[in-house]
C-alpha atoms as a PDB file:
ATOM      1  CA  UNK A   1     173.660  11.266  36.322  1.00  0.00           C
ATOM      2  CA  UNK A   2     173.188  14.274  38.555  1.00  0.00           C
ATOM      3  CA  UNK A   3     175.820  16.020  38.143  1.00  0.00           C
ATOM      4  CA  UNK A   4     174.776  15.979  34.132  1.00  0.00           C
ATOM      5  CA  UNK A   5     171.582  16.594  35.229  1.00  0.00           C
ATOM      6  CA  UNK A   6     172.690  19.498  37.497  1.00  0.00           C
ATOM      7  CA  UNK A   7     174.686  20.828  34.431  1.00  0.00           C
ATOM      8  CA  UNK A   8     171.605  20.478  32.501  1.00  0.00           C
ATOM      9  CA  UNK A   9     169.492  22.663  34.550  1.00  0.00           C
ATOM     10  CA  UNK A  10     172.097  24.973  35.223  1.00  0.00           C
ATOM     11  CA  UNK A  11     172.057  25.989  31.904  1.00  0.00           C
ATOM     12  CA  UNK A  12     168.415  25.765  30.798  1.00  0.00           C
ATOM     13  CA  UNK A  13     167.712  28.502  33.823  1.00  0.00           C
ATOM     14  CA  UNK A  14     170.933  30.417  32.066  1.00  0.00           C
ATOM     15  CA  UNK A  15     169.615  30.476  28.615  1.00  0.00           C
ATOM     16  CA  UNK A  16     166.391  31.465  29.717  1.00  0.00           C
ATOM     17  CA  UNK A  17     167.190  34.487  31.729  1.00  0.00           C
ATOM     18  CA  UNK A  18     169.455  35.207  28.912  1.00  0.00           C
ATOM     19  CA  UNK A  19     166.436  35.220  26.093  1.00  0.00           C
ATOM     20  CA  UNK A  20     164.318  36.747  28.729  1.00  0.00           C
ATOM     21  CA  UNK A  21     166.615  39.873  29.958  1.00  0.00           C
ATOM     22  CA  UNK A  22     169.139  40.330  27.278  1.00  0.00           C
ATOM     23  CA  UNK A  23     172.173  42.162  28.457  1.00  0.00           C
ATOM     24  CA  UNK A  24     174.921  44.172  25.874  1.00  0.00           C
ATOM     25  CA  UNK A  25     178.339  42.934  25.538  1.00  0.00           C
ATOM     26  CA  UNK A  26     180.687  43.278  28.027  1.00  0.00           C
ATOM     27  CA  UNK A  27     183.523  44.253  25.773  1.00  0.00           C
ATOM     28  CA  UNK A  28     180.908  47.393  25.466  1.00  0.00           C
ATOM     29  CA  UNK A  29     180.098  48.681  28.751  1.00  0.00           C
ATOM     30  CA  UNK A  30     181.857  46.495  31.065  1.00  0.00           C
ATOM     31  CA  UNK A  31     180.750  45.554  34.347  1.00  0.00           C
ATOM     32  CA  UNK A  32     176.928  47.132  33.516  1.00  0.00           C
ATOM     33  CA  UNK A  33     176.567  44.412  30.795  1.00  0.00           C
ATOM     34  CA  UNK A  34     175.346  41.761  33.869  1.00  0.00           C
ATOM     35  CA  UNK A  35     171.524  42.859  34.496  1.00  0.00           C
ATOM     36  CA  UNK A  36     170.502  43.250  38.216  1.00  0.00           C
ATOM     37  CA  UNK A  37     167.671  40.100  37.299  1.00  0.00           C
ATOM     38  CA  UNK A  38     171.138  37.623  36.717  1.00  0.00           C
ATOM     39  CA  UNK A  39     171.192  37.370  40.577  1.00  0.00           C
ATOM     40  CA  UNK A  40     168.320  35.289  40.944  1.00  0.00           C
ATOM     41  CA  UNK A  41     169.649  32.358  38.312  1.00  0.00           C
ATOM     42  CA  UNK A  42     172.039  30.826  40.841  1.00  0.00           C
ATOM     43  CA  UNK A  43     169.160  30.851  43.598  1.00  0.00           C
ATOM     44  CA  UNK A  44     166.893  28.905  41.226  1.00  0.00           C
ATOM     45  CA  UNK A  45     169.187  26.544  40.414  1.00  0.00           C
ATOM     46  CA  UNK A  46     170.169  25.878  43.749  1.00  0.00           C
ATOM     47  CA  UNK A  47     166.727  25.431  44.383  1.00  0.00           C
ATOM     48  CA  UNK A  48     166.130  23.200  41.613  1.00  0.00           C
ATOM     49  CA  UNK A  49     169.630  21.018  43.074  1.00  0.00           C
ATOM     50  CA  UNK A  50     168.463  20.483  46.863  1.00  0.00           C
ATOM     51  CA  UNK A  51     165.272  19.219  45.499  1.00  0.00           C
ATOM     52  CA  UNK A  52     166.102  15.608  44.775  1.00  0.00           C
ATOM     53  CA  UNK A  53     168.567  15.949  48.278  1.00  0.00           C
ATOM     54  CA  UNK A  54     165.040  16.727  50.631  1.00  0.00           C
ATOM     55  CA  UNK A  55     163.325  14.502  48.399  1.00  0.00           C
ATOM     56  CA  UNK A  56     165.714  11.731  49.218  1.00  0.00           C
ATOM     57  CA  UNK A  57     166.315  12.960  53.079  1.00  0.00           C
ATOM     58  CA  UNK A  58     162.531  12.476  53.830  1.00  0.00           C
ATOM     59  CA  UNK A  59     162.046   9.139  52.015  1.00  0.00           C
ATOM     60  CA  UNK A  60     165.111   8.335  53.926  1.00  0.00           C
ATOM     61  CA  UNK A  61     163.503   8.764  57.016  1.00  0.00           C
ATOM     62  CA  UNK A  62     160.005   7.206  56.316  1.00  0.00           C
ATOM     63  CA  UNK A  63     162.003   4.009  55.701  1.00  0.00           C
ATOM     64  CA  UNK A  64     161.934   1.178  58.350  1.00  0.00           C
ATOM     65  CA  UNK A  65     164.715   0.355  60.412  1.00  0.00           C
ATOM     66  CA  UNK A  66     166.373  -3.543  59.204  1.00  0.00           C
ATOM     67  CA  UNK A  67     164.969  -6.740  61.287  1.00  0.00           C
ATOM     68  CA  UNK A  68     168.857  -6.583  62.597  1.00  0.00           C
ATOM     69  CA  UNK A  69     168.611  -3.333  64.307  1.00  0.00           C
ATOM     70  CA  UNK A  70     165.430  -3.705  66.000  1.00  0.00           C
ATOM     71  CA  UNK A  71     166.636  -7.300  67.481  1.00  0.00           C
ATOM     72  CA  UNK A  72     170.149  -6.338  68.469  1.00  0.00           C
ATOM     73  CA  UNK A  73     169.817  -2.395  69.264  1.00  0.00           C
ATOM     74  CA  UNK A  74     166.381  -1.442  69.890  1.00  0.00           C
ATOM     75  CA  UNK A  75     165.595  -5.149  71.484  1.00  0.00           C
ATOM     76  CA  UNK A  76     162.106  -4.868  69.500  1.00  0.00           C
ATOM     77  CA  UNK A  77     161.546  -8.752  68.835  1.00  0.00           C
ATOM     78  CA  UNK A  78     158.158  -8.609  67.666  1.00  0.00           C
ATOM     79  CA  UNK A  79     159.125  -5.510  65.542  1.00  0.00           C
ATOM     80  CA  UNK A  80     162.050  -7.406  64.003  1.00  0.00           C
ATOM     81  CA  UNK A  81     160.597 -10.671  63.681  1.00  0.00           C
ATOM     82  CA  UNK A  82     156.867  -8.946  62.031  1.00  0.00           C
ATOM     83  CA  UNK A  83     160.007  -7.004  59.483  1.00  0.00           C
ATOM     84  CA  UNK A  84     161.312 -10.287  58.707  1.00  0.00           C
ATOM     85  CA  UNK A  85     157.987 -12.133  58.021  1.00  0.00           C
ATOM     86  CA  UNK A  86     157.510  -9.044  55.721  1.00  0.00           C
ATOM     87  CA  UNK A  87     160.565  -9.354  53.726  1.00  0.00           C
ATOM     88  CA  UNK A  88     160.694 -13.206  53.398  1.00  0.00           C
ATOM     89  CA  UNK A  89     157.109 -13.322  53.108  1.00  0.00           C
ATOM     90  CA  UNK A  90     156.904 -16.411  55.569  1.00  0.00           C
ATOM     91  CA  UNK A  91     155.292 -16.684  58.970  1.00  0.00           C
ATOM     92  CA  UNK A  92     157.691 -16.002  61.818  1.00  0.00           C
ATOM     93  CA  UNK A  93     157.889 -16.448  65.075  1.00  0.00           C
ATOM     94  CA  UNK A  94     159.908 -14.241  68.079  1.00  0.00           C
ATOM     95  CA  UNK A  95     162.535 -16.115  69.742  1.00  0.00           C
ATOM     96  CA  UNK A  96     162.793 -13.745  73.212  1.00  0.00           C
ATOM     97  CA  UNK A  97     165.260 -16.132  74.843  1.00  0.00           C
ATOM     98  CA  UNK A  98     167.581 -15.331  72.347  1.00  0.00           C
ATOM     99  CA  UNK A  99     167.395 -11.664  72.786  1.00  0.00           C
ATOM    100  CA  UNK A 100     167.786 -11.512  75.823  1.00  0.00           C
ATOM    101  CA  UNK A 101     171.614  -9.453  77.225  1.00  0.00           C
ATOM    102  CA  UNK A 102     174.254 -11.256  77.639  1.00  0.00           C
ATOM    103  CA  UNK A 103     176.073 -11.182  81.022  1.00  0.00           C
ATOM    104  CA  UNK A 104     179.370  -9.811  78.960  1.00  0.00           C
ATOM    105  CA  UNK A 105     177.830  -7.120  76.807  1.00  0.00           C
ATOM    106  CA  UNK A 106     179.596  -3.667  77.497  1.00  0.00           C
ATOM    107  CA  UNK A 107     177.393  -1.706  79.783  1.00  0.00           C
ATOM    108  CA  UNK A 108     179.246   1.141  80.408  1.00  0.00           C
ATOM    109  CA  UNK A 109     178.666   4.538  78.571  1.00  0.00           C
ATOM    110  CA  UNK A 110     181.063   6.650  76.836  1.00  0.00           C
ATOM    111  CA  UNK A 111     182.356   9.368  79.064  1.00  0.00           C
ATOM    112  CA  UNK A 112     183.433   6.569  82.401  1.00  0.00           C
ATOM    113  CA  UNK A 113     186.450   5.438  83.759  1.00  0.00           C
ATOM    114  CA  UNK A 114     185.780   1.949  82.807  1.00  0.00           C
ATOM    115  CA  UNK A 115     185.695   2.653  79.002  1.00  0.00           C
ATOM    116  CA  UNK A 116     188.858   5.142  78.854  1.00  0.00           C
ATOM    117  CA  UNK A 117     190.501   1.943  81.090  1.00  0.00           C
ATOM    118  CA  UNK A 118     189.042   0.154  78.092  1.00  0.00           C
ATOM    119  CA  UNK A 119     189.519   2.081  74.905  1.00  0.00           C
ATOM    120  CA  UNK A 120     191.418   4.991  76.303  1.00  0.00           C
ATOM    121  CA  UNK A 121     194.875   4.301  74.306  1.00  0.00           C
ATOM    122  CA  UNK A 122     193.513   2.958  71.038  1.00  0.00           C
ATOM    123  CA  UNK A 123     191.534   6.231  71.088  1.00  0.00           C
ATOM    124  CA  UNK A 124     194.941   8.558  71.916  1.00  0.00           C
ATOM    125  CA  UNK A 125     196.353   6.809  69.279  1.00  0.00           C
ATOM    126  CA  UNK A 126     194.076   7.197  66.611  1.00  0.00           C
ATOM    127  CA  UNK A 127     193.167  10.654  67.536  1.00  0.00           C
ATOM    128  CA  UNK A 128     196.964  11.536  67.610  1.00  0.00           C
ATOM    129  CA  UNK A 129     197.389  10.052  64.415  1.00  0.00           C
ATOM    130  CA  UNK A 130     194.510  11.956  62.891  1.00  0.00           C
ATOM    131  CA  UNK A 131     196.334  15.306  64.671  1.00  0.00           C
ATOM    132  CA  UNK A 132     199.714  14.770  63.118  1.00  0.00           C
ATOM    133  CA  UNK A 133     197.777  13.821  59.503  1.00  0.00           C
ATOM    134  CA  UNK A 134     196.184  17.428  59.728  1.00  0.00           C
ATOM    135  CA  UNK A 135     199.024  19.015  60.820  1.00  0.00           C
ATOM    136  CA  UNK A 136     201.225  17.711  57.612  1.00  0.00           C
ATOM    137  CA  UNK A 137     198.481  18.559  55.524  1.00  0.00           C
ATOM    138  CA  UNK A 138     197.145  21.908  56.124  1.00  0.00           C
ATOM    139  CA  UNK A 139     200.796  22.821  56.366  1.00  0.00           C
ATOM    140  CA  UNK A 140     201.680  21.537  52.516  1.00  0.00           C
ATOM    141  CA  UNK A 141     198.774  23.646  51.846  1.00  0.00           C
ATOM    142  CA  UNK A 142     199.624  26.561  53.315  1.00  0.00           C
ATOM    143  CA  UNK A 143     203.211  26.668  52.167  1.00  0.00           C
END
């Protein structure tokens, strides 16, 4: 749908400069047949593109976070559990003790010694993997 709608655009702006600056053929007079006024149509219709995209990016963020995310990441209970009672349309109540950390949750961050002790060879090998992938490819491309 947008990409018709896109196409659709696209040329309504170019029939429209077209009727409004007409320009000879350019079997005629060659490069000279585009009028200097033809530069704007690609700026209006990018324009009229990214509309729907920051339309979409801002009602993105004025959305709630999920019930799920505010119990298990943000530790919000009441948060999560007033979401909940929204969605389901039911009175809820918070259950804290269930919230609370675990004594075996990963506490470590990203950059220490206990994750690369951790994760440290399933990320080499995926990274690696990833390396050789882009090296095969942007080689059959260049060749």
């Amino acid at each position: 749908m947008v990409p018709l709608a896109g196409g659709m655009v696209a040329i309504i702006v170019s029939m429209t400069f077209h009727a409004k600056f007409d320009a000879p053929s350019f079997a005629v007079v060659g490069k000279a047949s585009t009028v200097p006024e033809a530069d704007c149509v690609w700026r209006i219709i990018l324009m009229f593109v990214a509309l729907p995209v920051a339309l979409t990016y801002y009602w993105r963020l004025k959305m709630p976070e999920t019930a799920r995310y505010n119990a298990l990441v943000v530790k919000d209970a009441k948060q999560a559990t007033t979401d909940m009672s929204k969605v389901l349309q039911v009175e809820t109540q918070a259950e804290l003790e269930r919230l609370e950390p675990e004594a075996n949750v990963n506490s470590f961050g990203l950059c220490t010694q206990e994750f690369a002790h951790r994760h440290g060879i399933h990320l080499f090998v995926t990274c690696s993997t990833w390396f050789f992938l882009d090296i095969a490819i942007c080689s059959q491309n260049l060749f």
